[in-house]
Protein backbone atom coordinates (compact mmCIF):
# COMPACT_ATOMS: atom_id res chain seq x y z
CA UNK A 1 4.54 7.34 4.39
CA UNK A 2 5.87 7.81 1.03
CA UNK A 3 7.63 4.27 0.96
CA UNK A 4 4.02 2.59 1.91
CA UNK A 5 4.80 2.70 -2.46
CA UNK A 6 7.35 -0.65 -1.15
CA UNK A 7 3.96 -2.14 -1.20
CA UNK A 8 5.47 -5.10 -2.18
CA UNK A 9 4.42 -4.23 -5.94
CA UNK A 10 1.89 -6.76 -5.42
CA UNK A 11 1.53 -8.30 -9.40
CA UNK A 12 -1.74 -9.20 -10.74
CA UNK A 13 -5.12 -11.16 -10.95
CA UNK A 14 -6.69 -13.38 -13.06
CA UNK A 15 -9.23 -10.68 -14.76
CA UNK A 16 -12.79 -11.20 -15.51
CA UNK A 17 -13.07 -8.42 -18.40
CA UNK A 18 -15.98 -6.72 -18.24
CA UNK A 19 -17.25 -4.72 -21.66
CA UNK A 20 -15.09 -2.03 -22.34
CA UNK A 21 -15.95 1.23 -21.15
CA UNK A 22 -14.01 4.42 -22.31
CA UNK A 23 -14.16 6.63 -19.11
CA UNK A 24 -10.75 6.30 -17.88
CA UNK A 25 -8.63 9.08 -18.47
CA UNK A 26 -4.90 7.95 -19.97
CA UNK A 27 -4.04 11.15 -21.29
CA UNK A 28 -0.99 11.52 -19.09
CA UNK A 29 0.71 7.71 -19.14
CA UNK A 30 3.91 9.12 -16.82
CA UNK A 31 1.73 11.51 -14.71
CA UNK A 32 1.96 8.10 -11.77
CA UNK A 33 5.42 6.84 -12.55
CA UNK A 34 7.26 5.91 -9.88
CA UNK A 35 10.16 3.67 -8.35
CA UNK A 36 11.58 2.15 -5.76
CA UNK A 37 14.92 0.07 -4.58
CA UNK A 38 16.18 -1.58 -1.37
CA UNK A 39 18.51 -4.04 0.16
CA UNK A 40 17.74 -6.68 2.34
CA UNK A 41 19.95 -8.97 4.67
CA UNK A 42 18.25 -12.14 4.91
CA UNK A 43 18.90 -15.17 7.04
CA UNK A 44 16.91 -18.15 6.43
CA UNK A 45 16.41 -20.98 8.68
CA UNK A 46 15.05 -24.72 7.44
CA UNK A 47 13.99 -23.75 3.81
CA UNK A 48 12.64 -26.61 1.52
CA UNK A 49 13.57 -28.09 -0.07
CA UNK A 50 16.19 -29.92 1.31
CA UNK A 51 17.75 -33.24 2.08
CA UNK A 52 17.60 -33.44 5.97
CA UNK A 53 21.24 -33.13 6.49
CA UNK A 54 21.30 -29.66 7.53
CA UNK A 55 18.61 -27.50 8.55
CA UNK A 56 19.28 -25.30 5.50
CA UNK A 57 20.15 -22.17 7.28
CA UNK A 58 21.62 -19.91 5.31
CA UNK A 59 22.53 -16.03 4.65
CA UNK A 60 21.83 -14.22 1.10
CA UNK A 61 21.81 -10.36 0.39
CA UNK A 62 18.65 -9.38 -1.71
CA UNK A 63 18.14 -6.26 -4.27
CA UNK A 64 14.68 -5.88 -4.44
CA UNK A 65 13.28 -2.97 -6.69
CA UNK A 66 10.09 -1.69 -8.56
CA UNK A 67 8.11 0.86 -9.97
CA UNK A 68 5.79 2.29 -12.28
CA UNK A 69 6.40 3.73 -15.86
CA UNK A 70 3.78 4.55 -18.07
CA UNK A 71 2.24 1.03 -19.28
CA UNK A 72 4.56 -1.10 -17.11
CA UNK A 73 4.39 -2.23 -13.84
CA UNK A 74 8.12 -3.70 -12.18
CA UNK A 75 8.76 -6.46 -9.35
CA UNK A 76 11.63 -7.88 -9.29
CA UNK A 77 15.16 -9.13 -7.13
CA UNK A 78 17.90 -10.55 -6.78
CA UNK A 79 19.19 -12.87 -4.25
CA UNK A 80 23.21 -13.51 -3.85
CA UNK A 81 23.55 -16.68 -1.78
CA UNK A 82 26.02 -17.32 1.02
CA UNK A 83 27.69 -14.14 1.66
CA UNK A 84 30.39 -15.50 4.11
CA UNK A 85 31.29 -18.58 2.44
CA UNK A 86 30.68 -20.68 4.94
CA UNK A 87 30.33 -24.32 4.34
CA UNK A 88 26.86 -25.15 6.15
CA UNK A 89 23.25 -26.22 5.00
CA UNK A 90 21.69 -26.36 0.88
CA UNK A 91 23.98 -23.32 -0.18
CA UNK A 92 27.16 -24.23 1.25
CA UNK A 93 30.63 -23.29 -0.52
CA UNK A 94 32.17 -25.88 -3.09
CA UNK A 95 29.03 -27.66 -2.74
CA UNK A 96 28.41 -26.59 -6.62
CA UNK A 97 24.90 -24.81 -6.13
CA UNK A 98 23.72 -22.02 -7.30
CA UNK A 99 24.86 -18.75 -5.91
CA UNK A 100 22.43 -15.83 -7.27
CA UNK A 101 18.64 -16.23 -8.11
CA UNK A 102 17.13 -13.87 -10.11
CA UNK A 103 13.08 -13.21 -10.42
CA UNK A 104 11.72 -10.66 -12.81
CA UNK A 105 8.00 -9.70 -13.19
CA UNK A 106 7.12 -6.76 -15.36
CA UNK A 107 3.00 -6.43 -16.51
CA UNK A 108 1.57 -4.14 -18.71
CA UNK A 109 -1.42 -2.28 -18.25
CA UNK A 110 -4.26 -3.03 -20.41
CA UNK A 111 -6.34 -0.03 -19.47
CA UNK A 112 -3.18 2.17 -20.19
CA UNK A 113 -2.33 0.96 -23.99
CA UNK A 114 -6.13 0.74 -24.94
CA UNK A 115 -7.20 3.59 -22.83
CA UNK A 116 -10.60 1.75 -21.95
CA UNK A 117 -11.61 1.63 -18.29
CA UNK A 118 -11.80 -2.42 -17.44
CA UNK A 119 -12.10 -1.26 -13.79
CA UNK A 120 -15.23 -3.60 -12.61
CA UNK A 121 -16.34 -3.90 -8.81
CA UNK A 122 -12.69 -4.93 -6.78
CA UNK A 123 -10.75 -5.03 -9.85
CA UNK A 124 -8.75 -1.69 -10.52
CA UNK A 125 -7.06 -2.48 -13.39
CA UNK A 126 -6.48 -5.42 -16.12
CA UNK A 127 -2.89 -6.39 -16.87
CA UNK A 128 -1.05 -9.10 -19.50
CA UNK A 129 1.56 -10.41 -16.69
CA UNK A 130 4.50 -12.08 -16.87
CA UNK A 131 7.03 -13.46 -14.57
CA UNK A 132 10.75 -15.20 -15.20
CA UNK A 133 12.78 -17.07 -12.81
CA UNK A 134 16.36 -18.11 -13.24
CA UNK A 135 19.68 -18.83 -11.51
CA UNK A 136 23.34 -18.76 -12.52
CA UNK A 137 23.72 -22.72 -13.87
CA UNK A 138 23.33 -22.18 -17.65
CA UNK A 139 22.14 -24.80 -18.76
CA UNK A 140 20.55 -26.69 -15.93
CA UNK A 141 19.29 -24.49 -13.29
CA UNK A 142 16.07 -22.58 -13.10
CA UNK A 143 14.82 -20.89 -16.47
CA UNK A 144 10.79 -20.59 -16.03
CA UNK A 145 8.77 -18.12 -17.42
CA UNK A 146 5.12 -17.50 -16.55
CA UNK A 147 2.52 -15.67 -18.87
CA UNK A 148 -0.89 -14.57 -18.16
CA UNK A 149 -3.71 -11.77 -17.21
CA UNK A 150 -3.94 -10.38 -14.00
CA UNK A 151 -5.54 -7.25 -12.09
CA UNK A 152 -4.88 -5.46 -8.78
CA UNK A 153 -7.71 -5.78 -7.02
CA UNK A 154 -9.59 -4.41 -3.56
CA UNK A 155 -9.58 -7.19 -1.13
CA UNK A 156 -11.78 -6.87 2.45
CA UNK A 157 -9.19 -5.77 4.88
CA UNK A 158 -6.09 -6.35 3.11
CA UNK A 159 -6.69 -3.23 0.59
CA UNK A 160 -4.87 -3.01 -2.99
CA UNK A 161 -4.02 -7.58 -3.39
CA UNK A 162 -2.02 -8.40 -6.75
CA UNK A 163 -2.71 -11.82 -8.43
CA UNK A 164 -2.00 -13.38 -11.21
CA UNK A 165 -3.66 -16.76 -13.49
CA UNK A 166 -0.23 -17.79 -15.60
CA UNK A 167 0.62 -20.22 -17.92
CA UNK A 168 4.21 -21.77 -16.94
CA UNK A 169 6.90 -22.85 -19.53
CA UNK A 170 9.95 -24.17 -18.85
CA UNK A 171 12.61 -23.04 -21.00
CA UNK A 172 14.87 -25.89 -20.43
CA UNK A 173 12.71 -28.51 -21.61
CA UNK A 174 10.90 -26.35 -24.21
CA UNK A 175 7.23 -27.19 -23.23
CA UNK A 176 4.24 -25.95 -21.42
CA UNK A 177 3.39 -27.68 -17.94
CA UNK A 178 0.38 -25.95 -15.93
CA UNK A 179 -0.25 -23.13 -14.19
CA UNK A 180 0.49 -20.97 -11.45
CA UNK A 181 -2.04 -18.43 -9.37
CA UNK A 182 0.06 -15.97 -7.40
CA UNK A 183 -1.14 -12.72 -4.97
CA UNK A 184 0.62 -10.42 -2.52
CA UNK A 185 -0.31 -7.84 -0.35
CA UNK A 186 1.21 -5.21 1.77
CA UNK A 187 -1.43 -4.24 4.84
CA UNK A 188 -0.11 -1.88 7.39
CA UNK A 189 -1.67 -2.96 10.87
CA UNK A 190 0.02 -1.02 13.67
CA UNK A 191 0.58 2.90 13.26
CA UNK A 192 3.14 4.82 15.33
CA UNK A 193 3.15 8.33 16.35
CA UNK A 194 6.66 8.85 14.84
CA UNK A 195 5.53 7.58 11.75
CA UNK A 196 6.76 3.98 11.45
CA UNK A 197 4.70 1.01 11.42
CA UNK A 198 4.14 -2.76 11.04
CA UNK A 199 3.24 -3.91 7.80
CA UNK A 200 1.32 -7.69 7.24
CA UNK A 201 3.07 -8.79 4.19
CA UNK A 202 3.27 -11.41 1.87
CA UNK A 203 2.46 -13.51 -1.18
CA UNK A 204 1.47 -16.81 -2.20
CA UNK A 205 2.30 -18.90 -5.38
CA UNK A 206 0.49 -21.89 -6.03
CA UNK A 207 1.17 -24.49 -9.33
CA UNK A 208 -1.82 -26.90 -10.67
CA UNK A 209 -2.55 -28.39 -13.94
CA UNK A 210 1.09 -30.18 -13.95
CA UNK A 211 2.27 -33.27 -15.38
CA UNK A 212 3.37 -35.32 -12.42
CA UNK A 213 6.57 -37.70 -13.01
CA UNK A 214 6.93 -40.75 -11.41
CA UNK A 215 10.89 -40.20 -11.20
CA UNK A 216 12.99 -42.97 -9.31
CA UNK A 217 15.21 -40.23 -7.64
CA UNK A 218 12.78 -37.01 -7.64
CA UNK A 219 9.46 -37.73 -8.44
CA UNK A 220 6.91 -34.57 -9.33
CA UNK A 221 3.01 -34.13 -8.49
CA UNK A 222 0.98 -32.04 -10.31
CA UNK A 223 0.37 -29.24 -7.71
CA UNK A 224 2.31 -27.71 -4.99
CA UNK A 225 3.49 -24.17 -3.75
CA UNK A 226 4.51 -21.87 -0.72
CA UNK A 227 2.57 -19.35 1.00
CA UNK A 228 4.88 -16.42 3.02
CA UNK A 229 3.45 -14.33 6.15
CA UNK A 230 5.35 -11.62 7.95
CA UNK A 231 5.55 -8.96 10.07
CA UNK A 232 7.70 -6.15 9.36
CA UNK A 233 8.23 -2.67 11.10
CA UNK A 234 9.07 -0.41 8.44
CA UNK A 235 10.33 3.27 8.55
CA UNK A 236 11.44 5.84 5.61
CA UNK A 237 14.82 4.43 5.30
CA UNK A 238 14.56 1.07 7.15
CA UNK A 239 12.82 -2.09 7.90
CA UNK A 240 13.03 -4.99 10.17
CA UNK A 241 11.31 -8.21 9.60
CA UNK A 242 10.05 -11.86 10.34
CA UNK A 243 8.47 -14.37 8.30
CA UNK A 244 6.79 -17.66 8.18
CA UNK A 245 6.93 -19.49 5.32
CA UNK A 246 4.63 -22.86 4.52
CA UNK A 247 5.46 -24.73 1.79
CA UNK A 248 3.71 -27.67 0.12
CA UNK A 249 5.14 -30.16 -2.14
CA UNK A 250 6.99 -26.96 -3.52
CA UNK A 251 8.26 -26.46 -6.90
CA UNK A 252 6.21 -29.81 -7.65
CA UNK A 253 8.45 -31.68 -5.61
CA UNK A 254 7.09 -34.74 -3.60
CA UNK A 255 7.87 -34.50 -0.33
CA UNK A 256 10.15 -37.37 0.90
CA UNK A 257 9.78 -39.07 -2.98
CA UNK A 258 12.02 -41.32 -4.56
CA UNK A 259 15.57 -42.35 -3.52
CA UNK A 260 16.82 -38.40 -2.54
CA UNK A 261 13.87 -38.07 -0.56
CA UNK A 262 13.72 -34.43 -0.66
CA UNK A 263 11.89 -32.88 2.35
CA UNK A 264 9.63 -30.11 0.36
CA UNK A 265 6.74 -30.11 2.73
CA UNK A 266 7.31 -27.93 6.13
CA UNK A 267 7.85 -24.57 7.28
CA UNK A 268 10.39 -21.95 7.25
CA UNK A 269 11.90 -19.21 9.23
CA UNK A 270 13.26 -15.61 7.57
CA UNK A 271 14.73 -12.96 9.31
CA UNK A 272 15.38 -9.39 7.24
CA UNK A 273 16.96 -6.02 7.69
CA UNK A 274 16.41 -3.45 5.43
CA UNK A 275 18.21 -0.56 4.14
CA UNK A 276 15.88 1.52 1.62
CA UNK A 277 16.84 3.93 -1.23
């Protein structure tokens, strides 16, 4: 199926370099390039973190896109909150939250800009990744960047995995604080005979190393992160979806910490419909 290439443009792992070797062939950088772009509906139902006054539901529309060109390798969307307004759960109207979320995650091939082969057992192919999260609150909402090596890599039964080993630093407050270790996948499972199928798909992201603060209001621990497993039927120009999330003192939040009490441990509920370009 020639948009299996949605593969969720799984991003990276931590890379064990073994001694260069000079058997790859990079004479033609743009002979793979590729790219991709779709649109997603998305309800979600009781995502953390959140207060306990609402269960969170909430719709969004997502532009997800991708692709391959020469030494880079693009992931990235963006999420538009709330599309109907309405006045329920964390991204409620006139409730002063943010409204678009933005992730961008481009890596660059260092096989393809040294032309050595650093393929070694699993690992394909050696990348410098990087990853950058922000909202629409200048000034106070999310502005994160990530930095690191990573590979894509041959798992047992899940095929071609992404992962990543990154540094994180927070723009906002100027200063380095841990790490993050992040993989996806994208496993077809069920085949049909008109050429759709169901896809296992998903990632994880998973912070250590941090500097816990022992806020009053919103205290922080020095791990935490979310894990995402779905099922999704996919066909040349659409896809239909359902996934669980788990998430686990996310964003480095403590769960039910401090005076706001934020719930950030729990599970999740996301329901998608795709249109694909």
């Amino acid at each position: 199926m020639k948009n299996v290439k949605t593969i969720a443009l799984a991003t990276a792992l931590t890379a064990t370099m073994a001694a260069p070797t000079f058997a790859a062939d990079r004479s033609d950088l743009r002979g793979g390039d590729y790219g991709w772009m779709q649109f997603n509906a998305m309800y979600a139902v009781n995502e953390l973190p959140r207060d306990g006054s609402t269960d969170n539901g909430h719709d969004y529309l997502e532009m997800e896109f991708g692709g391959r060109a020469g030494i880079v390798d693009l992931y990235g969307y963006v999420d538009v909150f709330n599309l109907t307004n309405r006045d329920y759960g964390d991204k409620g109207a006139g409730k002063g939250n943010s409204k678009i979320f933005m992730k961008f995650a481009p890596r660059f091939s260092i096989d393809a800009m040294t032309g050595w082969d650093l393929s070694v057992g699993p690992i394909q192919e050696v990348y410098f990744s990087t990853l950058f999260n922000w909202d629409d609150r200048v000034g106070e909402g999310v502005n994160s960047t990530f930095w690191g090596l990573g590979a894509d890599v041959m798992v047992p039964w899940l095929g071609k995995t992404g992962m990543n080993l990154y540094g994180y630093y927070d723009l906002n407050n100027k200063e380095w604080n841990g790490y993050q270790f992040s993989m996806n996948w994208f496993k077809p499972v069920v085949n049909f005979d008109n050429g759709t199928f169901i896809a296992f798909q998903g990632y994880v992201d998973y912070q250590f190393g941090a500097d816990a603060v022992d806020d009053e209001f919103v205290p922080t621990t020095s791990s935490g992160g979310a894990a995402y497993f779905g099922l999704h039927w996919h066909s040349d120009n659409y896809a239909l979806g359902y996934g669980l999330k788990g998430y686990n003192d996310v964003y480095l939040l403590k769960d039910d910490g401090g005076i706001v009490g934020l719930e950030t441990t729990g599970f999740a509920h996301y329901f998608t419909a795709t249109y694909k370009f």
